[in-house]
Protein backbone atom coordinates (compact mmCIF):
# COMPACT_ATOMS: atom_id res chain seq x y z
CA UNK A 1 -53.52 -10.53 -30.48
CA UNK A 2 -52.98 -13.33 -28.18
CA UNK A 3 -49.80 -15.50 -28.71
CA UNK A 4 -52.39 -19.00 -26.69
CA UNK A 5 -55.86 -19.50 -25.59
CA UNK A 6 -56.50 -22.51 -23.22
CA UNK A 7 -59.49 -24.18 -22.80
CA UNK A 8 -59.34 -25.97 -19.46
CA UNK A 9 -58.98 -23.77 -16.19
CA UNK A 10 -57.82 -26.59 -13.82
CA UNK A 11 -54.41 -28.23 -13.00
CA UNK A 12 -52.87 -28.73 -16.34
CA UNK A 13 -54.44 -25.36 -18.18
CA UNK A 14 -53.31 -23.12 -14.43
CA UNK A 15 -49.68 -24.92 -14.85
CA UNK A 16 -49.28 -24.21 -18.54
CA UNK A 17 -50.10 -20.45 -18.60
CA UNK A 18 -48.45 -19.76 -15.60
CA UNK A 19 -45.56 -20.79 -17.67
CA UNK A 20 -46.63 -19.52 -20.99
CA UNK A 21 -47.75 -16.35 -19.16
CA UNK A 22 -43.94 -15.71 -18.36
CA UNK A 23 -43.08 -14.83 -22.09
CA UNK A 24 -46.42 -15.14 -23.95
CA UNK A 25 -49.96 -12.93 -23.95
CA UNK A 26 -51.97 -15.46 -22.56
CA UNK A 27 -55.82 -16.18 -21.77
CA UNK A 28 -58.34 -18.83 -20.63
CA UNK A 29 -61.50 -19.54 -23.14
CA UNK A 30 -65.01 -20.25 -21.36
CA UNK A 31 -68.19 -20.08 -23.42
CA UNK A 32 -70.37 -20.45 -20.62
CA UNK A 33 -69.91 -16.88 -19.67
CA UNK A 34 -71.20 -14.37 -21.25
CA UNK A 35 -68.92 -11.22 -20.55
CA UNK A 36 -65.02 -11.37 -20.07
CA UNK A 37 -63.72 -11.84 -16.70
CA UNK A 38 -60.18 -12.14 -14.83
CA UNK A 39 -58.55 -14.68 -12.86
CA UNK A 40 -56.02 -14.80 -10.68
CA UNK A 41 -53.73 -17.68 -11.18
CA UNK A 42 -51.44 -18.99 -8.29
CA UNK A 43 -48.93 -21.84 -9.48
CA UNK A 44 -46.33 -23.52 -7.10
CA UNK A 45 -44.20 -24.97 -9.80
CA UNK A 46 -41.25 -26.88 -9.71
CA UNK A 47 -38.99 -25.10 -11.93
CA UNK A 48 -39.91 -21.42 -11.71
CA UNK A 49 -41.14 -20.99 -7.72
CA UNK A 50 -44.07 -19.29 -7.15
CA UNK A 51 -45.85 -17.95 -9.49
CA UNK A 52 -48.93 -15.08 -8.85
CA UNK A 53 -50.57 -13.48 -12.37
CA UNK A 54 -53.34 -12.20 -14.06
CA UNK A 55 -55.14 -13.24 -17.07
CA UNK A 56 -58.64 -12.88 -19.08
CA UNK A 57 -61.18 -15.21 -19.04
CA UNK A 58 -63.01 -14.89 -22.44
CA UNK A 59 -66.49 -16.34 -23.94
CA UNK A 60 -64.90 -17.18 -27.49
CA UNK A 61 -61.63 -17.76 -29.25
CA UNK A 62 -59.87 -14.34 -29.99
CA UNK A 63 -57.27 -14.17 -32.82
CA UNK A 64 -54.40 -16.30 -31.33
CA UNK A 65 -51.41 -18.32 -33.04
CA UNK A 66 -52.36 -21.69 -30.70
CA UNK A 67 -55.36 -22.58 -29.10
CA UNK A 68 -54.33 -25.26 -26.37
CA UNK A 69 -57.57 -27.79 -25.12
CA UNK A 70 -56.51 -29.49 -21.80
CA UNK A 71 -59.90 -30.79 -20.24
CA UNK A 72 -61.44 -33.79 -19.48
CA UNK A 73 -61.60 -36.09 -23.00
CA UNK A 74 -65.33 -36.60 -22.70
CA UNK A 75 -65.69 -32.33 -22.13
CA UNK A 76 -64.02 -32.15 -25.72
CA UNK A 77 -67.06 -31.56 -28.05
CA UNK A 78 -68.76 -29.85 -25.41
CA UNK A 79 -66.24 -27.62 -24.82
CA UNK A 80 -65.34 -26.26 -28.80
CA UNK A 81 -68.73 -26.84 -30.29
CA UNK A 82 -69.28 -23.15 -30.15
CA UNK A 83 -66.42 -21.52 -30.31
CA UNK A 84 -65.70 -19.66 -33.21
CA UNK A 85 -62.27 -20.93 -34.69
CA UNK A 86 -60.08 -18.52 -36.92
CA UNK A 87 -58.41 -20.64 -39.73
CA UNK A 88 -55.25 -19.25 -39.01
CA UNK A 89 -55.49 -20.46 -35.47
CA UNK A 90 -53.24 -24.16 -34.50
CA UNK A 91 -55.06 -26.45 -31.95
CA UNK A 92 -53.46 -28.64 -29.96
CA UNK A 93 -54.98 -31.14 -27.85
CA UNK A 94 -53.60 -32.49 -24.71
CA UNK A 95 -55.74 -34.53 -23.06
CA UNK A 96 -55.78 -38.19 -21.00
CA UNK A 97 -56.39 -41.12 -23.56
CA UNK A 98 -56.75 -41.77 -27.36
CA UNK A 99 -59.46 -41.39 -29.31
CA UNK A 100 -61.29 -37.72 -28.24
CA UNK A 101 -59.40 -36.04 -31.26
CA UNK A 102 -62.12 -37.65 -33.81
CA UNK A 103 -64.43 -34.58 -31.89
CA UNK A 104 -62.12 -31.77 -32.93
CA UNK A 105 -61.67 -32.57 -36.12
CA UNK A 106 -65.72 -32.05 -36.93
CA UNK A 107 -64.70 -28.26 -36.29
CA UNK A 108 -61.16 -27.89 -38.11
CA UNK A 109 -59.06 -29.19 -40.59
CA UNK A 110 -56.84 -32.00 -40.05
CA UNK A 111 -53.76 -29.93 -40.83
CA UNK A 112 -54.39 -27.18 -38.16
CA UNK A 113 -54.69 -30.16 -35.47
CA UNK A 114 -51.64 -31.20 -33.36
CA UNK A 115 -51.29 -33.89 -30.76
CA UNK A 116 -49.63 -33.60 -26.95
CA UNK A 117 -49.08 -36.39 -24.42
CA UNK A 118 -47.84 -34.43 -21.04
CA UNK A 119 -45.77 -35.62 -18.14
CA UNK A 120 -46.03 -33.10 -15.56
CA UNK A 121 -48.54 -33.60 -12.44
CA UNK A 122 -50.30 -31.09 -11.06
CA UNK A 123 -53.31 -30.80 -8.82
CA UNK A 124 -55.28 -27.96 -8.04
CA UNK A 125 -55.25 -26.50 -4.33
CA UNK A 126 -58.21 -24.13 -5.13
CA UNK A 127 -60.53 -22.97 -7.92
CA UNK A 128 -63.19 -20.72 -7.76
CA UNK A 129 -64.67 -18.36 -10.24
CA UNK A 130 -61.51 -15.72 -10.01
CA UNK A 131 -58.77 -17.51 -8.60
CA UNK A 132 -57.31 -20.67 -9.78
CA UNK A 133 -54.28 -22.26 -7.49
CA UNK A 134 -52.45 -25.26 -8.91
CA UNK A 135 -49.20 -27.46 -7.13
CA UNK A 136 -46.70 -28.68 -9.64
CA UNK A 137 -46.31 -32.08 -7.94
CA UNK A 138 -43.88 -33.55 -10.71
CA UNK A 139 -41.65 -32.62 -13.64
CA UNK A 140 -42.04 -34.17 -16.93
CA UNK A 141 -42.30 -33.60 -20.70
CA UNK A 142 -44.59 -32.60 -23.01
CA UNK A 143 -44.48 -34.30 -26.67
CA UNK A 144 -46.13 -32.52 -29.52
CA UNK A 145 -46.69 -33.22 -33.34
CA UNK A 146 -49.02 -33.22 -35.84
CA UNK A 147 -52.41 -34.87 -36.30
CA UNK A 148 -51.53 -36.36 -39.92
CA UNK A 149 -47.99 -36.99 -39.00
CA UNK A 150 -46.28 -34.13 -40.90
CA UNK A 151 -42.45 -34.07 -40.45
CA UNK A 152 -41.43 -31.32 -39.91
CA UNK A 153 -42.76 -28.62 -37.01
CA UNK A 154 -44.69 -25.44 -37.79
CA UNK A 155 -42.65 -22.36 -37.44
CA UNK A 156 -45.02 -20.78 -34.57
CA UNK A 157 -44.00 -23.96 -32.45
CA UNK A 158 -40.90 -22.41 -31.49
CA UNK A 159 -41.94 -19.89 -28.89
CA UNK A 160 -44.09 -22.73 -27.38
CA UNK A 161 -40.66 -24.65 -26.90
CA UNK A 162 -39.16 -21.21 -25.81
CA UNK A 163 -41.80 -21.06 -22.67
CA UNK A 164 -42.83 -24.44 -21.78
CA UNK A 165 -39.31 -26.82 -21.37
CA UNK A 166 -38.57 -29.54 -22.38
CA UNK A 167 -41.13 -29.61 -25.41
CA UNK A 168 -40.34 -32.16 -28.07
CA UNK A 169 -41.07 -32.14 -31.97
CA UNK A 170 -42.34 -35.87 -32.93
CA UNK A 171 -42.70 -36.53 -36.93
CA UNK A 172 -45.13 -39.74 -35.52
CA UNK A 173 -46.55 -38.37 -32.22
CA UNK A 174 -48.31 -41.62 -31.88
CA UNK A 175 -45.41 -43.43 -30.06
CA UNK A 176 -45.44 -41.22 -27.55
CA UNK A 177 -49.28 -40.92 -26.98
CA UNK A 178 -49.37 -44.84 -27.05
CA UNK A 179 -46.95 -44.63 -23.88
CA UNK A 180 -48.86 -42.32 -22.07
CA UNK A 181 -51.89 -44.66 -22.86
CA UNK A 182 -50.80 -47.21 -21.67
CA UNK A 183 -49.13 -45.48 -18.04
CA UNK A 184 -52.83 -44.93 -18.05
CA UNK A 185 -54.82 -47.55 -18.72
CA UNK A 186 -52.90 -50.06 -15.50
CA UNK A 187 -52.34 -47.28 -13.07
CA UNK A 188 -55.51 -45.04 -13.72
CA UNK A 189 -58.27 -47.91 -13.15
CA UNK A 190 -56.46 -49.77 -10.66
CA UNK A 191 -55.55 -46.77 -7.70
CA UNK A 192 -59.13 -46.18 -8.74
CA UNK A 193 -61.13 -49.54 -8.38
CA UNK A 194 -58.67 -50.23 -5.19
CA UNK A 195 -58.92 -46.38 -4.26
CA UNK A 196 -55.53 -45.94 -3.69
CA UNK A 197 -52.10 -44.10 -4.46
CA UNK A 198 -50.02 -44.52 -7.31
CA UNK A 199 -47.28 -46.12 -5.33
CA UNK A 200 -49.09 -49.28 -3.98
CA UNK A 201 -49.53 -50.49 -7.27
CA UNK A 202 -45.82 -50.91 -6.59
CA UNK A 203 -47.11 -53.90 -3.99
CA UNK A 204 -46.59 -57.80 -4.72
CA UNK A 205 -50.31 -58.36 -5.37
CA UNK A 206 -50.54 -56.15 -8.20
CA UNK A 207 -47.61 -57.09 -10.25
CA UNK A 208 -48.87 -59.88 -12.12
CA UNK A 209 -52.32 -57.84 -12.90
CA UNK A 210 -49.77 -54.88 -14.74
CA UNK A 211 -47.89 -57.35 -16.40
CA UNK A 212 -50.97 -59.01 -18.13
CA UNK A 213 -52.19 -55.32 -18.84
CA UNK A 214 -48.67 -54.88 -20.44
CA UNK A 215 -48.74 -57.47 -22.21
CA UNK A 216 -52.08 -57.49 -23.81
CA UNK A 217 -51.89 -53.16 -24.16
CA UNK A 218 -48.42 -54.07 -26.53
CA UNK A 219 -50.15 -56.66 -28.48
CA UNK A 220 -53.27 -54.12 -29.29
CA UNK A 221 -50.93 -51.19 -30.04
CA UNK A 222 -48.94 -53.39 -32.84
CA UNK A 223 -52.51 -53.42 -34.42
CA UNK A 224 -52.22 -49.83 -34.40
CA UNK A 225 -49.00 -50.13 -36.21
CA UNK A 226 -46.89 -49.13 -32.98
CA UNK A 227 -44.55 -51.65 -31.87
CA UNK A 228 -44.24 -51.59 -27.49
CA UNK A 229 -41.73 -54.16 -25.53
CA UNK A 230 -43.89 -55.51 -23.00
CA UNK A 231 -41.11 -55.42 -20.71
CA UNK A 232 -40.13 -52.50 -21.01
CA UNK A 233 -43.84 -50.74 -20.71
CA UNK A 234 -44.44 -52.91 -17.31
CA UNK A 235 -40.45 -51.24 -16.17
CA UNK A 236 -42.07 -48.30 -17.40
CA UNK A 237 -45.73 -48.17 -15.76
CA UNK A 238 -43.62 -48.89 -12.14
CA UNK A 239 -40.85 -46.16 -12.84
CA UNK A 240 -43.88 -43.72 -12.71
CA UNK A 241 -46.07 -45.45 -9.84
CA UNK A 242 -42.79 -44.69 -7.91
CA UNK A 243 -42.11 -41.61 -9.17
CA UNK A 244 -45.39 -40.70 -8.40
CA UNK A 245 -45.84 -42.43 -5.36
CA UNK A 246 -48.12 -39.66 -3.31
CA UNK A 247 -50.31 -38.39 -5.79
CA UNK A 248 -53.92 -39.93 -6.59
CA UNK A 249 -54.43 -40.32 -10.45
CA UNK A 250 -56.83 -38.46 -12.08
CA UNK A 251 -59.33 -41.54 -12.04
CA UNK A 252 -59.13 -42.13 -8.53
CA UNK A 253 -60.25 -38.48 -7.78
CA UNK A 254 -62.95 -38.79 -10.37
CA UNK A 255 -64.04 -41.69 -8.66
CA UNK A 256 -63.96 -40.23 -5.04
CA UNK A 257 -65.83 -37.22 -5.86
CA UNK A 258 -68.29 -39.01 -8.02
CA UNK A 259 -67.38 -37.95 -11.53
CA UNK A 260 -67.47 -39.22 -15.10
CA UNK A 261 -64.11 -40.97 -15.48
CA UNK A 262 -62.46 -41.22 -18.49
CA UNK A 263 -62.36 -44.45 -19.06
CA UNK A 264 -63.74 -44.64 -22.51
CA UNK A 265 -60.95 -42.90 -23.98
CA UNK A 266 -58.05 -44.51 -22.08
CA UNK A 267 -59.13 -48.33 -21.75
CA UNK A 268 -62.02 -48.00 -23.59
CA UNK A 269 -60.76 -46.97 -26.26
CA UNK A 270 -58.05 -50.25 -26.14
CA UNK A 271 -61.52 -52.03 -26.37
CA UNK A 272 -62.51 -50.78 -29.18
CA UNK A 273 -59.74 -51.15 -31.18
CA UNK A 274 -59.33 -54.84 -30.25
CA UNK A 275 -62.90 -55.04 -31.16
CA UNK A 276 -62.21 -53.37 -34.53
CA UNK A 277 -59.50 -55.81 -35.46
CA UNK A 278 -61.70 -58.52 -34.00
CA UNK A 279 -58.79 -59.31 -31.03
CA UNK A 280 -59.11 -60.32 -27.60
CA UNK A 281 -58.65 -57.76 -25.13
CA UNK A 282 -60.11 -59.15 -21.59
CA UNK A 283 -58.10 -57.50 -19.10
CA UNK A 284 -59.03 -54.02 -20.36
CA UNK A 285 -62.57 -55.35 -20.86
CA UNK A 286 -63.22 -56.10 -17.35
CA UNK A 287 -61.16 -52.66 -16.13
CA UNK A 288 -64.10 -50.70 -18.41
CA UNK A 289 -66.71 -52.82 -16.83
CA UNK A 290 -65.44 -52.52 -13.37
CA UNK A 291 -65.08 -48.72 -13.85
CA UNK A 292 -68.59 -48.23 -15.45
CA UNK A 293 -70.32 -50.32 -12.59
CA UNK A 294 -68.65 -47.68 -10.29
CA UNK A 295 -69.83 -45.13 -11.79
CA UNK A 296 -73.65 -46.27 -12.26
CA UNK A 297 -73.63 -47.03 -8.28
CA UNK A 298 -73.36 -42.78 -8.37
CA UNK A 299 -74.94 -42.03 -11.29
C-alpha cells in the first residue's frame, strides 16, 4: 500500500515527493499510460540538499491513505475523470486559484476532500518521460484543511506534517486560500501582460495598479465572508514580489510558451463572484480580458 499518490509530475508534484519520498512509499498517477513506468526524480531543495530517487509512475489510483492533485486548475477534471478512487482514499487539492474544487467533488464526497494553498517555488530544470528535475527556488508553507470546514484534522494528516514542514491544520482553510488568491491575481497577470519578473512589480509605475487590485480583491472576498485589510494584502503582495524577485510566475511562463493560463480560476474566478453578488469588479475584469486576448493571439 502506498502511504500518497500525486497527480502532477512537474515542479510542485517533483518537490513534494522528493520530500514525502524521504519517509513515505510514494508514487506519481498518469492515466494516459497504459503500463507502469519509473522515474527518476532529481530535486535541489532548499532544506534537504540534493535529492536523487526512484518512484512508479502508475495508470490508476492504487490503495493509498492521500491522493495529492497538484496540476494546472483547468487539467483538474481531465486529470481524475478516470481514475478509479477508493473511498477510503483523502484527496487533497493544491492547486493555483479558487474555484477548480467544484470538479473534484463530481467524483468524491465532500468529506474525503481537503484544501492546500502552498508557498514554496519551484521550477522544473528538466522533464522528460523518466526523469523529472525540479529547483526549490523558495521556502514557504503549505496550509491544509478540510473542504466543509471540519475542525479538527484527520488522524492520517500527521505523517504528512511529519514529511513535508511546516504544514499547518486550518479549521477554515479559506483564509488562507483567499491570501494566496489574491498574491495571485496582481502579481500573476501583471509579470505576465508586462512579461516580466516578480520583482519589477516592485517599480513606481505599478504601485497604484496593486493597490486598486488590493483594494477591490478585499472588498470581493468580504462577500465571500472573509474579511482582508487592504493594506495589509498590498504589504503583503510586495513582501513576496521581493522575496521572489528572480523567478517568473507561473502565468508569465504560460504566456511565453503559449499555454492556457489560469486565469479563470485565479481572477476569473474574482469575476464571477462579483458577478454573483451583482458587485463591481473592473480591475480584475480587464486583467481576464487582457489575459484572454493574449491567449487568442496564440490560440
Amino acid at each position: 500500500m502506498y502511504h500518497c499518490a500525486i497527480i502532477g509530475a512537474g515542479a510542485v508534484g517533483g518537490l513534494l515527493a522528493s520530500h514525502l519520498g524521504q519517509q513515505q512509499t510514494v508514487c506519481f498517477i498518469d492515466s494516459r499510460i497504459a503500463q507502469p513506468a519509473q522515474c527518476t526524480i532529481k530535486v535541489n531543495s532548499l532544506s534537504q540538499g540534493k535529492i536523487v530517487f526512484e518512484l512508479a509512475i502508475l495508470p490508476d489510483v492504487p490503495r493509498c491513505q492521500w491522493l495529492i492533485i497538484c496540476v494546472k486548475a483547468h487539467q483538474v477534471d481531465a486529470a481524475i475523470q478516470s481514475l478509479d478512487l477508493s473511498p477510503a482514499t483523502n484527496i487533497l487539492l493544491m492547486v493555483n486559484g479558487m474555484g477548480s474544487h467544484h470538479q473534484v467533488l463530481k467524483h468524491v464526497d465532500e468529506h474525503r476532500l481537503y484544501l492546500a494553498s502552498n508557498t514554496h517555488g519551484a521550477l522544473v530544470n528538466l522533464k522528460s518521460s523518466s526523469v523529472l528535475s525540479v529547483e526549490h527556488t523558495g521556502l514557504g508553507k503549505i496550509d491544509v484543511g478540510a473542504f466543509n470546514k471540519q475542525q479538527y484534522p484527520p488522524a492520517e494528516l500527521a505523517s504528512l506534517q511529519a514529511s513535508l514542514p511546516p504544514l499547518h491544520w486550518h479549521p477554515d482553510i479559506y483564509q488562507a486560500l483567499w491570501l494566496k488568491l489574491v498574491i495571485n491575481c496582481c502579481i500573476n497577470p501583471l509579470t505576465a501582460l508586462n512579461n516580466c519578473k516578480n520583482g519589477e512589480l516592485l517599480q513606481p509605475n505599478y504601485q497604484a495598479k496593486l493597490k486598486a487590485l488590493c483594494q477591490e480583491l478585499s472588498q470581493i472576498a468580504l462577500l465571500d465572508g472573509v474579511v482582508l485589510n487592504s493594506a495589509l494584502l498590498l504589504s503583503t503582495v510586495r513582501e513576496v514580489a521581493f522575496n521572489t524577485a528572480e523567478n517568473y510566475s507561473s502565468m508569465q511562463q504560460d504566456i511565453s510558451h503559449q499555454r492556457h493560463t489560469e486565469i479563470d480560476y485565479i481572477n476569473g474566478y474574482v469575476v464571477s463572484l462579483a458577478k454573483t453578488h451583482h458587485a463591481v469588479c473592473r480591475h480584475n475584469v480587464a486583467l481576464v480580458q487582457q489575459i484572454k486576448l493574449l491567449e487568442k493571439q496564440y490560440e
